[in-house]
PDB file of N, CA and C in Angstrom:
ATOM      1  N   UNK A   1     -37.014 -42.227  42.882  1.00  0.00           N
ATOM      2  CA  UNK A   1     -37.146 -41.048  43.744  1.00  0.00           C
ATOM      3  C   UNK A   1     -36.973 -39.759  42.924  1.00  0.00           C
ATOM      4  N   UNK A   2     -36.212 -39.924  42.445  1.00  0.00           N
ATOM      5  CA  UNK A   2     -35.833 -38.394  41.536  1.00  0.00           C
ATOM      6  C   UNK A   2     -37.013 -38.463  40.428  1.00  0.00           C
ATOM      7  N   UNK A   3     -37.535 -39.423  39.671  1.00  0.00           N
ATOM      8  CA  UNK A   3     -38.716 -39.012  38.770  1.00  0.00           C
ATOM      9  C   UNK A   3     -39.448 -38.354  39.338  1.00  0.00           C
ATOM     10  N   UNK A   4     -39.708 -39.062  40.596  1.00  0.00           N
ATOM     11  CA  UNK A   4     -41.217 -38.782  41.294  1.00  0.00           C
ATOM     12  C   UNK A   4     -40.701 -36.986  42.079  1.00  0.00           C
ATOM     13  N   UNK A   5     -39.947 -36.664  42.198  1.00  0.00           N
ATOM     14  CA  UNK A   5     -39.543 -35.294  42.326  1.00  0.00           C
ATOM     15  C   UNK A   5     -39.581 -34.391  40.929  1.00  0.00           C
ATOM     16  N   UNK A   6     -39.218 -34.913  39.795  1.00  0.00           N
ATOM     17  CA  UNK A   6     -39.612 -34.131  38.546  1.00  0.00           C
ATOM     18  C   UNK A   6     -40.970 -33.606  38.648  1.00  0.00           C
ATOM     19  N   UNK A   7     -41.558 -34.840  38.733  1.00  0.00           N
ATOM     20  CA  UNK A   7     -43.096 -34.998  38.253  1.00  0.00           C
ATOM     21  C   UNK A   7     -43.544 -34.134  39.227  1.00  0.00           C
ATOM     22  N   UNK A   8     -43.080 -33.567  40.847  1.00  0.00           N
ATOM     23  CA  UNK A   8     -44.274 -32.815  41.937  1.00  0.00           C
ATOM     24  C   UNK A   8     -43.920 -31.433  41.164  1.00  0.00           C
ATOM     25  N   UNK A   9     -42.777 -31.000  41.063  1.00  0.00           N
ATOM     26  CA  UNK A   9     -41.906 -30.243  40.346  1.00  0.00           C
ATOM     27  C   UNK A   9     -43.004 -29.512  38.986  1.00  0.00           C
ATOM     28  N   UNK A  10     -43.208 -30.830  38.323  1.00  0.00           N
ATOM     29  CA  UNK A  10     -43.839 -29.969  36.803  1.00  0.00           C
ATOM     30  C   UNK A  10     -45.378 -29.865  37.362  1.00  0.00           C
ATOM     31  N   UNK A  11     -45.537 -30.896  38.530  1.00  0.00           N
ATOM     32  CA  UNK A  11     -47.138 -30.446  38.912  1.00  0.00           C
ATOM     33  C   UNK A  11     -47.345 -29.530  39.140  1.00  0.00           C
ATOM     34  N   UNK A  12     -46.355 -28.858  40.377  1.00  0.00           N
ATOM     35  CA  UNK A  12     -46.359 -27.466  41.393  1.00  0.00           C
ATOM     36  C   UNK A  12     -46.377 -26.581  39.754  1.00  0.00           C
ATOM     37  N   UNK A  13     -45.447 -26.555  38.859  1.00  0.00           N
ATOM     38  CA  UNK A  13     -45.171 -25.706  37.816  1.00  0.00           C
ATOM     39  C   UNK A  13     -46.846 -25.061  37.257  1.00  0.00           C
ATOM     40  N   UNK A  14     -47.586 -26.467  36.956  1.00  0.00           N
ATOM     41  CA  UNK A  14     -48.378 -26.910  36.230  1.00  0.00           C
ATOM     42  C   UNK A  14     -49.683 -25.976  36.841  1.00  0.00           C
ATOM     43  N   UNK A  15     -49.667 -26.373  38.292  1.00  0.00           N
ATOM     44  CA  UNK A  15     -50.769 -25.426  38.941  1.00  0.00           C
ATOM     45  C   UNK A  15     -50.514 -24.039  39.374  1.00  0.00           C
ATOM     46  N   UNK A  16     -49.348 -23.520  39.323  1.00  0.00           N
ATOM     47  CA  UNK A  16     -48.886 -22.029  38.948  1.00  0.00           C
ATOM     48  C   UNK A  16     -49.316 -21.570  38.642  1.00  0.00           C
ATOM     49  N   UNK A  17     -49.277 -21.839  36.708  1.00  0.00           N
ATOM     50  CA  UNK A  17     -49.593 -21.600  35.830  1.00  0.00           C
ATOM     51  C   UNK A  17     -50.940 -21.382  35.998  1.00  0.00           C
ATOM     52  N   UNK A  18     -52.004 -22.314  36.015  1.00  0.00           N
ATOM     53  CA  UNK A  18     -53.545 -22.475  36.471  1.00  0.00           C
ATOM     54  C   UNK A  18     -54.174 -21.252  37.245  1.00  0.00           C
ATOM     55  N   UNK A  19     -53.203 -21.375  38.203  1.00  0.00           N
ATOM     56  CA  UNK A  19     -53.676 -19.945  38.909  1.00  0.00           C
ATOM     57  C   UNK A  19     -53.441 -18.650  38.691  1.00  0.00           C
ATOM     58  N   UNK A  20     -52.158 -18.542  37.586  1.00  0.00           N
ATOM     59  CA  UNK A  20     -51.960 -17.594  36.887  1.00  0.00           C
ATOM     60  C   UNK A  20     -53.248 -16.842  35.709  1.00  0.00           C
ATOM     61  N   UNK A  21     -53.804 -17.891  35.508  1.00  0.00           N
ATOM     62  CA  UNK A  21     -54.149 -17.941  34.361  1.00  0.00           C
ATOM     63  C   UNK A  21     -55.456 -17.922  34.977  1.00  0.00           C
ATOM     64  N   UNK A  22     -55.895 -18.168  36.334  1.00  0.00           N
ATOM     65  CA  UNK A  22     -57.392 -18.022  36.480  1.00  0.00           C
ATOM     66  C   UNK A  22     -57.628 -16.221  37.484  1.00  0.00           C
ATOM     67  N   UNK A  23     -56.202 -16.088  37.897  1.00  0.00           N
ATOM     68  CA  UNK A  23     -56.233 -14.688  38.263  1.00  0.00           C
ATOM     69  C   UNK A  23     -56.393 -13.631  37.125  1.00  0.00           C
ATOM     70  N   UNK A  24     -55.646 -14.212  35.979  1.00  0.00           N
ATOM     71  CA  UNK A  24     -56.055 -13.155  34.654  1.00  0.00           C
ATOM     72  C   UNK A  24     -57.372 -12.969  35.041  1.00  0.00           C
ATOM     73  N   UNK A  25     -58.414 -14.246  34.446  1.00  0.00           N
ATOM     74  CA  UNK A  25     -59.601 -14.091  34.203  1.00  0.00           C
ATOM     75  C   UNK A  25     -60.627 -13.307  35.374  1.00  0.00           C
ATOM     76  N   UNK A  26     -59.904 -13.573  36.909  1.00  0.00           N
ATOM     77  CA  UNK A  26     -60.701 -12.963  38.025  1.00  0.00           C
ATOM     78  C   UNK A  26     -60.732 -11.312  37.641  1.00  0.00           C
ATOM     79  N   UNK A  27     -59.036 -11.016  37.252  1.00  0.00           N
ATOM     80  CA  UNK A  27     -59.059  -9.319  36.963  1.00  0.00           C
ATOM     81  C   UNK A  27     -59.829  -8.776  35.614  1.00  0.00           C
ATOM     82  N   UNK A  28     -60.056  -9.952  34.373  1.00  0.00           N
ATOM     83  CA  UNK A  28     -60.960  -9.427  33.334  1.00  0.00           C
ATOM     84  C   UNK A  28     -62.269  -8.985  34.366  1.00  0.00           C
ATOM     85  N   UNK A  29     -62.791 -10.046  34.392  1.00  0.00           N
ATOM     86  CA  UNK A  29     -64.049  -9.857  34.774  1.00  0.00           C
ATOM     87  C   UNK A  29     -64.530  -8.462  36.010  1.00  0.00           C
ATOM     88  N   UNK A  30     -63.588  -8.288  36.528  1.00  0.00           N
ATOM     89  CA  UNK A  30     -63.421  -7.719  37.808  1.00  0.00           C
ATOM     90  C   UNK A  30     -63.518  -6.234  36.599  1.00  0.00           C
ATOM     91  N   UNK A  31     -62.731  -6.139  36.069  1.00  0.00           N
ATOM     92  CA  UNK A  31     -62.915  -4.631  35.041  1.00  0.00           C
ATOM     93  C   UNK A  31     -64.152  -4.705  34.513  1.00  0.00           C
ATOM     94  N   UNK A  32     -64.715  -5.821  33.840  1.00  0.00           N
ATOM     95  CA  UNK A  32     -65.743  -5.632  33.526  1.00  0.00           C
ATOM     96  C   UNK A  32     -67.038  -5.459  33.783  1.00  0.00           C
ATOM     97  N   UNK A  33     -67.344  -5.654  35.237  1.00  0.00           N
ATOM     98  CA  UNK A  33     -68.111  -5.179  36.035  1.00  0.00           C
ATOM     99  C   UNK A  33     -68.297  -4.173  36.504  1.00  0.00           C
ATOM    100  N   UNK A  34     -66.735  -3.206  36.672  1.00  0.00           N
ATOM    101  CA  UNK A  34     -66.493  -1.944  36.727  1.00  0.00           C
ATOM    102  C   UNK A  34     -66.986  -0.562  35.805  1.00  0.00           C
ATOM    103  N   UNK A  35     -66.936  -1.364  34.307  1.00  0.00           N
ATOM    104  CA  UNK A  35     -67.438  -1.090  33.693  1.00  0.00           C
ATOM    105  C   UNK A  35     -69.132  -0.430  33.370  1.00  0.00           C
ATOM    106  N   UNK A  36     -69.547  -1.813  33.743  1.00  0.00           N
ATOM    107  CA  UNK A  36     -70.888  -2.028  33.606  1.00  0.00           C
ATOM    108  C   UNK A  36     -71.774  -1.377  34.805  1.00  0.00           C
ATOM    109  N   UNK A  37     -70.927  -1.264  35.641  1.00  0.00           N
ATOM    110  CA  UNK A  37     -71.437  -0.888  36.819  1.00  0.00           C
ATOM    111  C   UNK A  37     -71.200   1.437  36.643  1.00  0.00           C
ATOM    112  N   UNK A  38     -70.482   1.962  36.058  1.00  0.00           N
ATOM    113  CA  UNK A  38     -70.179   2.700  35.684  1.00  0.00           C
ATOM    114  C   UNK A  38     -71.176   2.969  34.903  1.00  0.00           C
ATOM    115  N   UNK A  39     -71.643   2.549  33.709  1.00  0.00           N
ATOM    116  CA  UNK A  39     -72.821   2.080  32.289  1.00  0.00           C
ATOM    117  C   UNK A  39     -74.022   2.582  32.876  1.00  0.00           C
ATOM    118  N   UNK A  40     -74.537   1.642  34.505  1.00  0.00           N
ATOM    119  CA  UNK A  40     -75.493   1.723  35.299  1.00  0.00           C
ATOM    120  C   UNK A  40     -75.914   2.883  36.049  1.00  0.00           C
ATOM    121  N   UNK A  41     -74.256   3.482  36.363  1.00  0.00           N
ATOM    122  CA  UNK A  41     -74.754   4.465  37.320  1.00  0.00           C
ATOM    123  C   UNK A  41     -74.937   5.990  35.923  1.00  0.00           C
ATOM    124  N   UNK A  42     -74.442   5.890  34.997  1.00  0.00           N
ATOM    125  CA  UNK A  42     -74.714   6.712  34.124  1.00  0.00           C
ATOM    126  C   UNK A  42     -76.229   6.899  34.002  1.00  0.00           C
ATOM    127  N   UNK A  43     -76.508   5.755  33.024  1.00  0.00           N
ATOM    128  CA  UNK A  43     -78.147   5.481  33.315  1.00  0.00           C
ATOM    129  C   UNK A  43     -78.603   6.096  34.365  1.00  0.00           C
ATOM    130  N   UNK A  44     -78.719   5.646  35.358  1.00  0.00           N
ATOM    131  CA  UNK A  44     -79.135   5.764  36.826  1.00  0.00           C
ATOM    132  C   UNK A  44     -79.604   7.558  36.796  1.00  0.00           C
ATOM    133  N   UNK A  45     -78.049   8.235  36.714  1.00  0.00           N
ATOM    134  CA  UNK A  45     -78.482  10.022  36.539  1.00  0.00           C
ATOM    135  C   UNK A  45     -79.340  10.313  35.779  1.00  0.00           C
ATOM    136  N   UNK A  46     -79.209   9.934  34.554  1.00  0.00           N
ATOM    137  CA  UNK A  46     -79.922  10.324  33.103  1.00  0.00           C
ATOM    138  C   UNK A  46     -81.405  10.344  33.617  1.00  0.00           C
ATOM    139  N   UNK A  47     -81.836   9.341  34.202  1.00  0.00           N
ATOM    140  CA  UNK A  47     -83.215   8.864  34.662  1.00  0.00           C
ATOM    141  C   UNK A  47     -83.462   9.682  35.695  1.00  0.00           C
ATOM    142  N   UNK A  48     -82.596   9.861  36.893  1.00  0.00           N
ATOM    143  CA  UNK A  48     -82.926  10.641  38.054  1.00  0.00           C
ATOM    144  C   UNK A  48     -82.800  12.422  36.916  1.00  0.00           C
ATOM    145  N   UNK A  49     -82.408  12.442  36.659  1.00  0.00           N
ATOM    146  CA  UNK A  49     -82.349  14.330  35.953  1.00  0.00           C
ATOM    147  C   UNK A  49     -83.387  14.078  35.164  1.00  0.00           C
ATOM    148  N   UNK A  50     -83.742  13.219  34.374  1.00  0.00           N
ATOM    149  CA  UNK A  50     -85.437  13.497  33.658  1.00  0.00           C
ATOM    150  C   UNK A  50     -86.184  13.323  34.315  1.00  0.00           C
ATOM    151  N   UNK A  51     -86.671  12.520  35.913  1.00  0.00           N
ATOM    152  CA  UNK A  51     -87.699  12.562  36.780  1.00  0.00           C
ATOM    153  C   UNK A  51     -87.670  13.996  37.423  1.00  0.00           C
ATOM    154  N   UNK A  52     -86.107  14.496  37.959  1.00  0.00           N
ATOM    155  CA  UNK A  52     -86.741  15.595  38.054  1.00  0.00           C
ATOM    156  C   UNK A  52     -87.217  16.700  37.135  1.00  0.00           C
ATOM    157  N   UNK A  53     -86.838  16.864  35.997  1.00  0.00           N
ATOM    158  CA  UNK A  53     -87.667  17.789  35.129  1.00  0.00           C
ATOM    159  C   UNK A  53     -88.585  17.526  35.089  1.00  0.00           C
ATOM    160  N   UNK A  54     -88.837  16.207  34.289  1.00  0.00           N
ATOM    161  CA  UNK A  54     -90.495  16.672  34.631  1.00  0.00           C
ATOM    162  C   UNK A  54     -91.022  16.592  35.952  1.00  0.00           C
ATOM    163  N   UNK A  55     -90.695  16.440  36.821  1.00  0.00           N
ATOM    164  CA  UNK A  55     -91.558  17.263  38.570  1.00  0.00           C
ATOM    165  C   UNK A  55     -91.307  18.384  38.315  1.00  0.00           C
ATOM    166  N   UNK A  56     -90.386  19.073  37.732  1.00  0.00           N
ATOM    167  CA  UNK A  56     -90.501  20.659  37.682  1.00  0.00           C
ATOM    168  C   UNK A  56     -91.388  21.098  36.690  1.00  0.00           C
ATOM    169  N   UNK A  57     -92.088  20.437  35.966  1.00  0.00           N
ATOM    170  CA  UNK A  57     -92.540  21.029  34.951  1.00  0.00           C
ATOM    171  C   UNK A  57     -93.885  20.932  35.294  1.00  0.00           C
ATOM    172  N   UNK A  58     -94.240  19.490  35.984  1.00  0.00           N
ATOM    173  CA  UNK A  58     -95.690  19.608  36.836  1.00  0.00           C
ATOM    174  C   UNK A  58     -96.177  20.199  37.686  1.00  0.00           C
ATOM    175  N   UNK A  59     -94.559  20.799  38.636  1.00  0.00           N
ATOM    176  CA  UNK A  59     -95.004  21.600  39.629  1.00  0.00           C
ATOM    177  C   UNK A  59     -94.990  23.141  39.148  1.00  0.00           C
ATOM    178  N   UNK A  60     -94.875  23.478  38.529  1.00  0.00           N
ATOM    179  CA  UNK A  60     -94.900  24.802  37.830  1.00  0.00           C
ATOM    180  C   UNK A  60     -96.674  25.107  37.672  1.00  0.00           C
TER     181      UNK A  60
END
């Protein structure tokens, strides 16, 4: 009885850990999309402010 209580013991420990360790990776990724998504919307202006110049320059 008492092994088999160690052993749920280092399991419960065991999958803690696991989820510790897969929440890291949820919050990497989670920044890094933030990132990229940031990257995008940069882009995004750059492109919208040169479409409109040149419409201003055609409509002139």
């Amino acid at each position: 009885m008492v092994i088999w209580v160690f052993k749920f013991y280092a399991a419960l420990k065991q999958r803690k850990l696991e989820n510790k360790q897969f929440d890291r990776q949820v919050a990497n990724e989670i920044e890094k999309n933030k990132k990229l998504a940031a990257e995008i919307d940069q882009r995004a202006a750059a492109i919208r402010k040169h479409v409109e110049d040149r419409m201003n320059i055609y409509s002139k």
